[in-house]
C-alpha atoms as a PDB file:
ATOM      1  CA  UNK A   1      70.429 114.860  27.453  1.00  0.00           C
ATOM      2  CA  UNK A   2      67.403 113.730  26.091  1.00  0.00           C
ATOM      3  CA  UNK A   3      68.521 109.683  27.184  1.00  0.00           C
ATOM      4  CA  UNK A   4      68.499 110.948  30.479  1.00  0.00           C
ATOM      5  CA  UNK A   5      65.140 112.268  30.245  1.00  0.00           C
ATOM      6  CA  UNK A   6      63.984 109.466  28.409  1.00  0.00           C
ATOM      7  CA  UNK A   7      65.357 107.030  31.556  1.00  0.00           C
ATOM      8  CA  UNK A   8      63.860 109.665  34.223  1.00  0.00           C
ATOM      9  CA  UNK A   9      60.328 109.917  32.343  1.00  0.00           C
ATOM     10  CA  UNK A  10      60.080 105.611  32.838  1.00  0.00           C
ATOM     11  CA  UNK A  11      60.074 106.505  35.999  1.00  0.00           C
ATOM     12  CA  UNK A  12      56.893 109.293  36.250  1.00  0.00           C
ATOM     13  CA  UNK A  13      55.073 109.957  38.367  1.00  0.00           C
ATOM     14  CA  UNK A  14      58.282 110.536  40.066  1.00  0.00           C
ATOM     15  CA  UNK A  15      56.170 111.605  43.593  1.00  0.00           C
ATOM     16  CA  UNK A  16      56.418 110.416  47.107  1.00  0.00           C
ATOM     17  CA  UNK A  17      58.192 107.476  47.367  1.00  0.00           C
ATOM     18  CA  UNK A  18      58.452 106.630  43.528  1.00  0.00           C
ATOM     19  CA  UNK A  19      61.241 109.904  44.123  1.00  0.00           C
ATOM     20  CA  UNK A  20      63.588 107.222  45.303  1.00  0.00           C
ATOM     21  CA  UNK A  21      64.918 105.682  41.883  1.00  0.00           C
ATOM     22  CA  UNK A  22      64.813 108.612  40.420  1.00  0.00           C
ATOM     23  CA  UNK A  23      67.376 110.050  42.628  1.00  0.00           C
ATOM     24  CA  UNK A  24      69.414 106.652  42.337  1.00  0.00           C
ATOM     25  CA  UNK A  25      69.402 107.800  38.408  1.00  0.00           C
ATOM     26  CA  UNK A  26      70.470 110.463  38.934  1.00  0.00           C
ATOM     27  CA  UNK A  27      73.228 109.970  41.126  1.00  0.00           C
ATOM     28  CA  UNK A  28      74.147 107.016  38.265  1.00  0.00           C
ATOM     29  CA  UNK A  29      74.372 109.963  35.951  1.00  0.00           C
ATOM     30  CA  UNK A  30      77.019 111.304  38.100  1.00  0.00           C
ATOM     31  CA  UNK A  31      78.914 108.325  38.387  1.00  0.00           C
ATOM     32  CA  UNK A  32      82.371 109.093  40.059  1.00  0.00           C
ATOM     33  CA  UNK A  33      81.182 112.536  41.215  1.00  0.00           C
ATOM     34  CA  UNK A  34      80.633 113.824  45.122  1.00  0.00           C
ATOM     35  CA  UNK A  35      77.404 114.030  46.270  1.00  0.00           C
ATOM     36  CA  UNK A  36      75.759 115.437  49.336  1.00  0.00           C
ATOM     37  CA  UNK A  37      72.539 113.833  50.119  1.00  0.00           C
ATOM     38  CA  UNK A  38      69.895 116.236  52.336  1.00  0.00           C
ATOM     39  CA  UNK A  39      67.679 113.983  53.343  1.00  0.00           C
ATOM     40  CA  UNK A  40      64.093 115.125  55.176  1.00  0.00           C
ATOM     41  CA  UNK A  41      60.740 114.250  55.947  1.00  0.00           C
ATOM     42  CA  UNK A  42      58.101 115.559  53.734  1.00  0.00           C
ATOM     43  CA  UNK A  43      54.186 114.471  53.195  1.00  0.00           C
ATOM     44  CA  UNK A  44      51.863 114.578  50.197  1.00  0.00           C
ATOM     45  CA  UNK A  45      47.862 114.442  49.633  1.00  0.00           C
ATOM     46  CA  UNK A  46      46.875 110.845  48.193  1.00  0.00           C
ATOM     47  CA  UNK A  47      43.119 111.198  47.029  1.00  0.00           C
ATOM     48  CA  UNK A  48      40.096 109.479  45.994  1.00  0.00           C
ATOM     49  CA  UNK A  49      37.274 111.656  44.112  1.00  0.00           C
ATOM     50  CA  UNK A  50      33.526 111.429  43.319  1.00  0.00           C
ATOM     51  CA  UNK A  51      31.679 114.253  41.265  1.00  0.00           C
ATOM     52  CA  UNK A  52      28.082 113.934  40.051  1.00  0.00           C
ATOM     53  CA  UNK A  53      26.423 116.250  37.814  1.00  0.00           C
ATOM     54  CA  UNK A  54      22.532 115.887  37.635  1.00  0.00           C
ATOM     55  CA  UNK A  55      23.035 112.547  39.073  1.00  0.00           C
ATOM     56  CA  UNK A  56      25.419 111.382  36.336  1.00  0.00           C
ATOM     57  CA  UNK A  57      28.977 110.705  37.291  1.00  0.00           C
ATOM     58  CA  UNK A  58      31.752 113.092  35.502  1.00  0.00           C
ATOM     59  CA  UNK A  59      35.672 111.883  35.639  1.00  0.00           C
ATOM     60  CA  UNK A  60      37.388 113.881  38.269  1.00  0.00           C
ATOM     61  CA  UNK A  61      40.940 113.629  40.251  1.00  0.00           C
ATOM     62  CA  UNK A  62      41.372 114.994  43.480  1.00  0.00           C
ATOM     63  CA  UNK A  63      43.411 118.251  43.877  1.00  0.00           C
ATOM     64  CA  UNK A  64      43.149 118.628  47.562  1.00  0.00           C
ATOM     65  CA  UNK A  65      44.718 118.314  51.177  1.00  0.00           C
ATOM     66  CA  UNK A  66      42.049 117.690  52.696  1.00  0.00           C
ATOM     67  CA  UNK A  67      38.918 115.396  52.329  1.00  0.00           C
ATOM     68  CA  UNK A  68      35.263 116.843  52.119  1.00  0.00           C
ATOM     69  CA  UNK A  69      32.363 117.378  49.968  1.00  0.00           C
ATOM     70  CA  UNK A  70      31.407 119.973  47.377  1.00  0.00           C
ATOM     71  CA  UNK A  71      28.243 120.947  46.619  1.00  0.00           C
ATOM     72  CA  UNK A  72      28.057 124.033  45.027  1.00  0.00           C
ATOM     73  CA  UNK A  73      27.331 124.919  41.437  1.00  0.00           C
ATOM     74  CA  UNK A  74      29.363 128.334  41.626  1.00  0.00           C
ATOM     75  CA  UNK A  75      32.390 126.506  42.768  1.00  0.00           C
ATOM     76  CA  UNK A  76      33.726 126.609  39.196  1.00  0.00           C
ATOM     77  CA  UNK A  77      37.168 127.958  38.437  1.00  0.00           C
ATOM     78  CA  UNK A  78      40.381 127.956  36.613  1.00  0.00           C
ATOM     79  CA  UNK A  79      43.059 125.855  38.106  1.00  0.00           C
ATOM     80  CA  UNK A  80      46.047 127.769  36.025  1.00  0.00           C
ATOM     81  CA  UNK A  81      45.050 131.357  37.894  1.00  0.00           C
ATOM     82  CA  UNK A  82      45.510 131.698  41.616  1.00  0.00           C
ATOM     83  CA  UNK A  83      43.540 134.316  42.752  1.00  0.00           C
ATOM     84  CA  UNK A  84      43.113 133.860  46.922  1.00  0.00           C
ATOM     85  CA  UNK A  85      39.619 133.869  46.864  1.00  0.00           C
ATOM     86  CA  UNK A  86      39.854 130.658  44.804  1.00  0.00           C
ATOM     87  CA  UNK A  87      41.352 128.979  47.993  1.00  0.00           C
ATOM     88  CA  UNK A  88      38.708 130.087  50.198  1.00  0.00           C
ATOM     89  CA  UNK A  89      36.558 127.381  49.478  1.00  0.00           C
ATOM     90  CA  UNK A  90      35.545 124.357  48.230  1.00  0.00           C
ATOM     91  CA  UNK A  91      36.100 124.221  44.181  1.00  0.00           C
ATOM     92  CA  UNK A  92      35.433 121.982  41.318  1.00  0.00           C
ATOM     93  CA  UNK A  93      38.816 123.327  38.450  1.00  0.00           C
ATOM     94  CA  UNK A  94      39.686 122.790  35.387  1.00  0.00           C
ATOM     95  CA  UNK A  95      42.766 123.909  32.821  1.00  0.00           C
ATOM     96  CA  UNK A  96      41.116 125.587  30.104  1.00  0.00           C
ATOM     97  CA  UNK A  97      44.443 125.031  27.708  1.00  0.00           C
ATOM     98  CA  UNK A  98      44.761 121.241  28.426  1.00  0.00           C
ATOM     99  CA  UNK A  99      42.939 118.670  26.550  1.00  0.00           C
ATOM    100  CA  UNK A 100      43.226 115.686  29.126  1.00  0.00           C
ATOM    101  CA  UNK A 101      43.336 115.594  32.901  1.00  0.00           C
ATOM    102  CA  UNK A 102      45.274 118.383  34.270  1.00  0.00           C
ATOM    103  CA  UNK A 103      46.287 119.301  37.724  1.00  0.00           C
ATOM    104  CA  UNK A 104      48.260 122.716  37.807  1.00  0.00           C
ATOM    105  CA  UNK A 105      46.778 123.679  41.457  1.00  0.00           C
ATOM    106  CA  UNK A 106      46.410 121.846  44.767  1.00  0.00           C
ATOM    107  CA  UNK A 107      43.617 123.465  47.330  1.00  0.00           C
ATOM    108  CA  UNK A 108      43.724 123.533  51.485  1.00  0.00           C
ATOM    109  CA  UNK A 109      39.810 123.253  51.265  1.00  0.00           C
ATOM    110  CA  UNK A 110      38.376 120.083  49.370  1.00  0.00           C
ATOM    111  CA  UNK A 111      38.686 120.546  45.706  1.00  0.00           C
ATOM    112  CA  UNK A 112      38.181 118.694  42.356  1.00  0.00           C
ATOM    113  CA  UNK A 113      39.600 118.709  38.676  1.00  0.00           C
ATOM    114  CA  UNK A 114      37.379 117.633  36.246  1.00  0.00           C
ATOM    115  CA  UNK A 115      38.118 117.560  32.065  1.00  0.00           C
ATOM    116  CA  UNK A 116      37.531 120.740  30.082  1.00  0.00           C
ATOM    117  CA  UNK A 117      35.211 118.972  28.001  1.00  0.00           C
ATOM    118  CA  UNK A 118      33.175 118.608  31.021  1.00  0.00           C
ATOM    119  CA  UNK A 119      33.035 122.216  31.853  1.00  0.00           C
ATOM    120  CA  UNK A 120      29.824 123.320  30.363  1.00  0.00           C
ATOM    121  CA  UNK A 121      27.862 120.072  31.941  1.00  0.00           C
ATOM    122  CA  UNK A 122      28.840 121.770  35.442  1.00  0.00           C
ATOM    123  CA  UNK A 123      27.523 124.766  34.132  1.00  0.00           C
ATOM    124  CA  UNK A 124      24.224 123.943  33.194  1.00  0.00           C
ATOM    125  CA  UNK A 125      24.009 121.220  36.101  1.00  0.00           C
ATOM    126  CA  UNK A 126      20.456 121.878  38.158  1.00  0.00           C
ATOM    127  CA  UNK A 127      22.633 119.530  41.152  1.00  0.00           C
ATOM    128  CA  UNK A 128      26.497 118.956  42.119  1.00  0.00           C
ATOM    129  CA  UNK A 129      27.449 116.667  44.065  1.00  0.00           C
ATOM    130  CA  UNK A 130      31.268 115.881  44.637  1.00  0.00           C
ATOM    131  CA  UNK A 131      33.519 114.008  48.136  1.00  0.00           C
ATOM    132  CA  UNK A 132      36.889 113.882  48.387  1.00  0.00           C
ATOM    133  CA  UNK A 133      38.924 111.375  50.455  1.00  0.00           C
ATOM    134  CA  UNK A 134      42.221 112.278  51.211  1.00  0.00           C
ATOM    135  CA  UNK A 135      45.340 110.090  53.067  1.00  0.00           C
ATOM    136  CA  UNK A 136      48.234 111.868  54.143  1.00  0.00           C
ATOM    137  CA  UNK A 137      51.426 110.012  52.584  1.00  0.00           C
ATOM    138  CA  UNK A 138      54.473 110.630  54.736  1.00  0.00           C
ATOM    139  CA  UNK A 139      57.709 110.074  52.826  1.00  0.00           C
ATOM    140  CA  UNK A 140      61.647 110.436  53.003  1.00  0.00           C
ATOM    141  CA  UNK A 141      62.731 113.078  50.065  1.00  0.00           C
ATOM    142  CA  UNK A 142      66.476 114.017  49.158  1.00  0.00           C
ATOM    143  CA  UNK A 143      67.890 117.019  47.732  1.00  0.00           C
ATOM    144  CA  UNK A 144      71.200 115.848  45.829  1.00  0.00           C
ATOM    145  CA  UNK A 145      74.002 118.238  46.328  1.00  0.00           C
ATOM    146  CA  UNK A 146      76.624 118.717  44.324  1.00  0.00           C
ATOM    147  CA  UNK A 147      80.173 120.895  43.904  1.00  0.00           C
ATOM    148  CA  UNK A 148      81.323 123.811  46.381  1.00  0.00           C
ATOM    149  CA  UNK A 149      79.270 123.604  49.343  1.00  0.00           C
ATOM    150  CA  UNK A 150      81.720 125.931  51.389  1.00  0.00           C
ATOM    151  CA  UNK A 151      81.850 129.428  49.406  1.00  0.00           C
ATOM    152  CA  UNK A 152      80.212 128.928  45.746  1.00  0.00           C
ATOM    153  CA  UNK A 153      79.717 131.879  44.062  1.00  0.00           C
ATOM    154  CA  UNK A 154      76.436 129.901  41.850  1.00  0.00           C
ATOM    155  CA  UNK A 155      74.073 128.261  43.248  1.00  0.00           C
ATOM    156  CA  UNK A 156      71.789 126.802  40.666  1.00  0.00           C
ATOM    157  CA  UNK A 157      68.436 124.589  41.459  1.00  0.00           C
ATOM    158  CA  UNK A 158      66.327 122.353  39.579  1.00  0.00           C
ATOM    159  CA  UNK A 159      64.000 119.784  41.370  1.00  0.00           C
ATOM    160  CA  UNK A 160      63.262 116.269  40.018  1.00  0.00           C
ATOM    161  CA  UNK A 161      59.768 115.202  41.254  1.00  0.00           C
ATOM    162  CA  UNK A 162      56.526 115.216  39.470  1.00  0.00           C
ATOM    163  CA  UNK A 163      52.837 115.332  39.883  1.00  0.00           C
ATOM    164  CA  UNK A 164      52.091 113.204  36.344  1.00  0.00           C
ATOM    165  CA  UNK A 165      54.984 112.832  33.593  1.00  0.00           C
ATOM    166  CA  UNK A 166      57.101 115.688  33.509  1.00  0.00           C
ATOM    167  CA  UNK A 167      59.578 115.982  30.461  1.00  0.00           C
ATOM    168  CA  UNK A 168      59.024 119.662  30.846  1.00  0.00           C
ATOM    169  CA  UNK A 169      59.027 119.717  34.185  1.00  0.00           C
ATOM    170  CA  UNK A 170      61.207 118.872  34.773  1.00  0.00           C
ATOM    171  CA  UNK A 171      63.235 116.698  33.459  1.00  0.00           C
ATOM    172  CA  UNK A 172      65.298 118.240  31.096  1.00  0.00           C
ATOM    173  CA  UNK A 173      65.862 120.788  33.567  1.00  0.00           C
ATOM    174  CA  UNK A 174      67.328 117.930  35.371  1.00  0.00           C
ATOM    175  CA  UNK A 175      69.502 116.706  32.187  1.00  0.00           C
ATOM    176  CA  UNK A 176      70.486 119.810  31.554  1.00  0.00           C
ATOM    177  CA  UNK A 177      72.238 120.014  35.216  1.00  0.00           C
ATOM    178  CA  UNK A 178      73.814 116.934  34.730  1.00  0.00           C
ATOM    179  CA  UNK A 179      75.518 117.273  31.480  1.00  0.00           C
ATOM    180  CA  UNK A 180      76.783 120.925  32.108  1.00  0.00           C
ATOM    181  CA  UNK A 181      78.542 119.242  35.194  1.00  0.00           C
ATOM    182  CA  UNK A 182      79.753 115.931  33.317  1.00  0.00           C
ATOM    183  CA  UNK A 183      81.046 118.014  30.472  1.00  0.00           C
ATOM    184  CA  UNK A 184      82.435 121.105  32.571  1.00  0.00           C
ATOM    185  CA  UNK A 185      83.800 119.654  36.012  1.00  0.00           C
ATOM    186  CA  UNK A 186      85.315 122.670  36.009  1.00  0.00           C
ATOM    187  CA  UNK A 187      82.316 124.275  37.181  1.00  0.00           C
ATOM    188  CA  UNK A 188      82.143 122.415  40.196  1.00  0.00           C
ATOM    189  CA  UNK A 189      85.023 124.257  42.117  1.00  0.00           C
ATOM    190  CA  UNK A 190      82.667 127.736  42.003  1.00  0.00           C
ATOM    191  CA  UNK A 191      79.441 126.686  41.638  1.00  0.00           C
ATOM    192  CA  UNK A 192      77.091 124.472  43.735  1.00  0.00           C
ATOM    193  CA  UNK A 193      74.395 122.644  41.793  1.00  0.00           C
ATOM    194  CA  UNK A 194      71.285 121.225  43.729  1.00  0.00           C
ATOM    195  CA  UNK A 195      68.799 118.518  42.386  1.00  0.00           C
ATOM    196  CA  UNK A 196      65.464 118.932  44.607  1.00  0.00           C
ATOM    197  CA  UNK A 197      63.322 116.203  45.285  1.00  0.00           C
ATOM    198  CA  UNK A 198      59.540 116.949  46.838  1.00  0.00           C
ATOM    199  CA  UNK A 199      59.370 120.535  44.614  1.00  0.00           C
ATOM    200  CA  UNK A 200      56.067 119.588  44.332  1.00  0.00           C
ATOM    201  CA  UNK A 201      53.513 119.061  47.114  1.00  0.00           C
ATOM    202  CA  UNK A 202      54.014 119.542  51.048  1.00  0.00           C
ATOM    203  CA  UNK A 203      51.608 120.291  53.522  1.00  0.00           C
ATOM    204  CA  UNK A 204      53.295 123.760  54.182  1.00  0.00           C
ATOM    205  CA  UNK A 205      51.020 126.546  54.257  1.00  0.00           C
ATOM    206  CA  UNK A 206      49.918 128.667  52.528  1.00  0.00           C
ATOM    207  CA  UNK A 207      52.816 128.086  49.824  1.00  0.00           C
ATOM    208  CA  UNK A 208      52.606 124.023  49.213  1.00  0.00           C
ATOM    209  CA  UNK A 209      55.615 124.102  46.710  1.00  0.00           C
ATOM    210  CA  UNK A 210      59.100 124.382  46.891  1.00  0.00           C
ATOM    211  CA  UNK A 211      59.448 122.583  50.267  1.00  0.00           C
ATOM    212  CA  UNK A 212      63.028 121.389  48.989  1.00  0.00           C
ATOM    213  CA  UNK A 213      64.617 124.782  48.254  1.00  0.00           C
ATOM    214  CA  UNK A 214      63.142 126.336  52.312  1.00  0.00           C
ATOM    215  CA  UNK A 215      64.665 122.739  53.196  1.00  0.00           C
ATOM    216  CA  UNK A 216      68.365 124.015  51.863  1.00  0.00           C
ATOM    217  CA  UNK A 217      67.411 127.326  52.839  1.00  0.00           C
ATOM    218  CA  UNK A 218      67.626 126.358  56.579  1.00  0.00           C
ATOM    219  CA  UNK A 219      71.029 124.572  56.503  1.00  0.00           C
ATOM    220  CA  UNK A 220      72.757 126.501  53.881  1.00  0.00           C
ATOM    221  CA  UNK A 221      71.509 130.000  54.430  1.00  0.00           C
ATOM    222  CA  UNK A 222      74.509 131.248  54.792  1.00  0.00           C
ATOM    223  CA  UNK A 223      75.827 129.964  51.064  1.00  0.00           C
ATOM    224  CA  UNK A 224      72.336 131.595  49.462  1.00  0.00           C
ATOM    225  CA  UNK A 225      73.499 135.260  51.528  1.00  0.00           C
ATOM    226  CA  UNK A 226      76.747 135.558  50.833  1.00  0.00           C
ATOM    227  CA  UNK A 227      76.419 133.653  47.090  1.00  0.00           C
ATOM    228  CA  UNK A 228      76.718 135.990  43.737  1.00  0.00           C
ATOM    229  CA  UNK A 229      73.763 134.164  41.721  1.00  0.00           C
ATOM    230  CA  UNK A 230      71.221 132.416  42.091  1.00  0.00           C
ATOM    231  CA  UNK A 231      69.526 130.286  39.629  1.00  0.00           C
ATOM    232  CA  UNK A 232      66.305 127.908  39.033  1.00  0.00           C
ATOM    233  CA  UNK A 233      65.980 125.480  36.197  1.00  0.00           C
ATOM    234  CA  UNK A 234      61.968 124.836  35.558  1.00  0.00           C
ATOM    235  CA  UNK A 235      60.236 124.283  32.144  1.00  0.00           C
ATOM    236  CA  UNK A 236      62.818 124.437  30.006  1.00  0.00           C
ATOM    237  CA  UNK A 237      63.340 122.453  27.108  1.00  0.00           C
ATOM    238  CA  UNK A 238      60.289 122.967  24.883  1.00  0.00           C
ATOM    239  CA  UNK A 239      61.552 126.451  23.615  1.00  0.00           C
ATOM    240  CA  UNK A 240      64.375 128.510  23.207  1.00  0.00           C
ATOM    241  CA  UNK A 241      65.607 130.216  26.820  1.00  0.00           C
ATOM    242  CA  UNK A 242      65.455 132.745  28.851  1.00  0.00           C
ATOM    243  CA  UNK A 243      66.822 134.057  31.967  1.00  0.00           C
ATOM    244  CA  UNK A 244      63.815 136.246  33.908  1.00  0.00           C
ATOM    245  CA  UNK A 245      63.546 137.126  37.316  1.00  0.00           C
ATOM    246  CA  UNK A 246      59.157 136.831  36.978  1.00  0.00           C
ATOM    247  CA  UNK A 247      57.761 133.928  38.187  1.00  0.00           C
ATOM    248  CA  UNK A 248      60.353 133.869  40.651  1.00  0.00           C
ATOM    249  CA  UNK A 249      57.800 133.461  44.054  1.00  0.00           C
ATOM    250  CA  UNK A 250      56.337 130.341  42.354  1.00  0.00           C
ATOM    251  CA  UNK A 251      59.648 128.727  41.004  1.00  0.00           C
ATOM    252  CA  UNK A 252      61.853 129.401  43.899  1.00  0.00           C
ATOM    253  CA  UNK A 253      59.588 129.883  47.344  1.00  0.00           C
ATOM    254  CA  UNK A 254      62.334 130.400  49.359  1.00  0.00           C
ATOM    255  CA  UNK A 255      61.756 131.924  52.614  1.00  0.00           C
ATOM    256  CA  UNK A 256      64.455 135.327  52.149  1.00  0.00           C
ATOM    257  CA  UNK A 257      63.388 135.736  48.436  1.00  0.00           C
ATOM    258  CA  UNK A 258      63.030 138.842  48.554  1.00  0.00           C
ATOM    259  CA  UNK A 259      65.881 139.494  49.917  1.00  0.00           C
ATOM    260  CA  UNK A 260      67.898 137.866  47.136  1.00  0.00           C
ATOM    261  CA  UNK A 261      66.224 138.745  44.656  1.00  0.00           C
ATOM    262  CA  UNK A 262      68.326 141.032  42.769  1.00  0.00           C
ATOM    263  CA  UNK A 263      70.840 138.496  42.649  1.00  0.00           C
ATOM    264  CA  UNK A 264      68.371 135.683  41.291  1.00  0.00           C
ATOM    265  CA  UNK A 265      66.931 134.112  38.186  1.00  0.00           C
ATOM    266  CA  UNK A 266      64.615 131.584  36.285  1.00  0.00           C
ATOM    267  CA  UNK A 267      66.081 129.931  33.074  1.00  0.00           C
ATOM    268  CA  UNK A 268      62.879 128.903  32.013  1.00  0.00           C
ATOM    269  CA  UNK A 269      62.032 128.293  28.073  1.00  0.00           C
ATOM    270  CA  UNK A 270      60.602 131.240  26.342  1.00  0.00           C
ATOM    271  CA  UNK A 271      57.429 132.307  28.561  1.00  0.00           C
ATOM    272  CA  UNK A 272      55.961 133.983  25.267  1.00  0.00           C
ATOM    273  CA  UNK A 273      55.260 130.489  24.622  1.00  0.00           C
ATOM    274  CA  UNK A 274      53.819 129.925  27.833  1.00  0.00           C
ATOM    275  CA  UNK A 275      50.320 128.485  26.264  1.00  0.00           C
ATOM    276  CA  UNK A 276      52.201 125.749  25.321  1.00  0.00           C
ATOM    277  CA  UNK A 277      52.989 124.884  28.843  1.00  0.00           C
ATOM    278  CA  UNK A 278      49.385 125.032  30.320  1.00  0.00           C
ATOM    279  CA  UNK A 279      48.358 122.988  27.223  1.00  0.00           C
ATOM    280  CA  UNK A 280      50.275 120.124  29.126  1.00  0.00           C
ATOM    281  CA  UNK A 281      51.202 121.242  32.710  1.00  0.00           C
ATOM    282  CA  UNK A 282      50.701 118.764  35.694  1.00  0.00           C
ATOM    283  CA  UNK A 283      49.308 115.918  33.189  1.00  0.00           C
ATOM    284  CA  UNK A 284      50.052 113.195  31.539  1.00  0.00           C
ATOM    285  CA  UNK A 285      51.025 114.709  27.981  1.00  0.00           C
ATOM    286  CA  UNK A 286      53.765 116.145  29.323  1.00  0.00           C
ATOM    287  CA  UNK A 287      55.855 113.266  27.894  1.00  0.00           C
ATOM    288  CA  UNK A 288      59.931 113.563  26.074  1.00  0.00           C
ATOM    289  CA  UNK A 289      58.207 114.510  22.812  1.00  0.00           C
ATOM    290  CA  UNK A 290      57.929 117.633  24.020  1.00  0.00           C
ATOM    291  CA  UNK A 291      61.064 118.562  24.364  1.00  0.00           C
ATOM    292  CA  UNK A 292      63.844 119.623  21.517  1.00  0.00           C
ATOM    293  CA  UNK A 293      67.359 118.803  21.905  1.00  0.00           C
ATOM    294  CA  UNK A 294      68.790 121.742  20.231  1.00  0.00           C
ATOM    295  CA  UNK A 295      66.319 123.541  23.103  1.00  0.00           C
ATOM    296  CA  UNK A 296      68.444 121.592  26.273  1.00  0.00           C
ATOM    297  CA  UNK A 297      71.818 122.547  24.315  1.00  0.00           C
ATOM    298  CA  UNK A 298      71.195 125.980  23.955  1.00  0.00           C
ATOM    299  CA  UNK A 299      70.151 125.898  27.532  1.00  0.00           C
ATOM    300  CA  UNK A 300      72.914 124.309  29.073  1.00  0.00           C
ATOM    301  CA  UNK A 301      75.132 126.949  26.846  1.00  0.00           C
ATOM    302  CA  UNK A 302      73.126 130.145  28.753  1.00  0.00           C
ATOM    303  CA  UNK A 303      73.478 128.469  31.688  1.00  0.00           C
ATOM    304  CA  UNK A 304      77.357 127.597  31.435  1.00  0.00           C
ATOM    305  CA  UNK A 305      77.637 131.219  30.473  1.00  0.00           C
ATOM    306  CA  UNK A 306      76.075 132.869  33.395  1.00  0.00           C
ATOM    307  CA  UNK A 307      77.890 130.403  35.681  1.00  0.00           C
ATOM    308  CA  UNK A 308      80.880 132.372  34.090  1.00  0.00           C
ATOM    309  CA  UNK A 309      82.146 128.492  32.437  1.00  0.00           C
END
């Protein structure tokens, strides 16, 4: 598992049109298996920042849909909690766990994320002054579908874009899917395993993730309704796992959640250690190092047992 995460992380950032060859890997990885392809039409923010604090430039990245200027010094917040008043307006962020340049939330009013280092120069700044230009980057995205797509009694999700490199997430989710279905074909005839491309970023409002899962949600309602489990691989690999049905609404942003929920999960890695994840969420130390391969084992075993494998 880890080889395959090792081949998908040469490919990060696996966004927008990079998405491509990392589907083709996957699919590789599958070699003499069926696969559906769902292909649709998805966009993504490409952006260019400037921040200046007291007339001295500060690194920033753009985290933000939309292009625009920010000028003011209570605009400060934490990009790990989304509280809706922090998308109300224009915002410089920051991760408070992560070291390096982080990017955990995108904003629908122009935003910035600056280093935590940085934080207490914004602070004590006497003048802000930050732009944002954003391009909208249309793309073609793919969810790859795979086993019983006429009455599976799983279905099980993991997506395979992401925003920097993305070991965690999410690719040893993605490795993790593949080898339970290369080592347990068996599986296939009950269970119906979907790798999502554009998990990421859309322009759908107000939730900007999980455009791939409403995507299959629209032509495959039906299988989701009538389906005994549901299941969404994110995060896993860096600790021992867990099935949970929190963090449900930001993992799987399906449309009829709530109406499913009872019947759906996250296998996610232990959330106690869920420090661990900010420390390196959305950024660029989120590299295979990360990960433990007795971690993906034990995964794929939890998972092959609540597939009923």
């Amino acid at each position: 598992m880890l080889n395959l995460v090792e081949k998908l992380e040469e490919l990060s950032p696996r966004i927008g049109k990079r998405e491509k060859p990392a589907a083709a890997l996957i699919k590789n990885a599958l070699e003499g298996i069926e696969i559906k392809e769902q292909c649709f039409k998805s966009e993504l923010p490409e952006g260019v920042s400037k921040l200046a604090v007291d007339g001295v430039e500060v690194p920033s990245l753009s985290t933000s849909f939309y292009s625009g200027t920010i000028d003011d010094d209570k605009a400060l917040v934490s990009s790990i909690h989304t509280s809706p008043r922090f998308f109300e307006k224009p915002n410089i962020n920051f991760n408070p766990y992560c070291t390096q340049s982080s990017v955990p939330t995108f904003y629908f009013h122009p935003s910035i994320a600056i280093l935590r280092k940085d934080v207490q120069k914004v602070l004590e700044a006497e003048t802000i002054s930050g732009s944002v230009k954003v391009d909208k980057q249309g793309f073609v995205s793919k969810n790859l579908i795979v086993g019983n797509t006429k009455n599976p009694e799983n279905i099980v999700f993991a997506h395979y874009d992401t925003v920097m490199n993305g070991a965690v997430d999410n690719s040893g989710s993605v490795a993790v899917l593949a080898s339970l279905i290369k080592t347990n074909p068996g599986s296939l005839s009950k269970s119906l395993f979907v790798f999502a491309g554009s998990e990421e970023f859309s322009y759908d409002q107000p939730i900007y993730w999980g455009k791939c899962y409403r995507v299959f949600e629209e032509e495959y309602k039906p299988l989701l309704e009538h389906s005994k489990k549901i299941i969404v691989l994110d995060c896993t690999g860096f600790a021992k796992p867990m099935l949970t049905d929190s963090f449900l609404a930001e993992s799987l942003p399906l449309n009829n959640l709530e109406k499913w929920r009872s019947k759906t999960s996250l296998l996610v890695s232990d959330v106690a250690k869920i420090n661990t994840l900010w420390s390196i969420y959305h950024s660029k130390l989120d590299t295979v190092d990360m990960l433990k391969g007795e971690h993906l084992e034990s995964t794929r075993v939890l998972l092959k047992q609540s597939l009923g494998n």
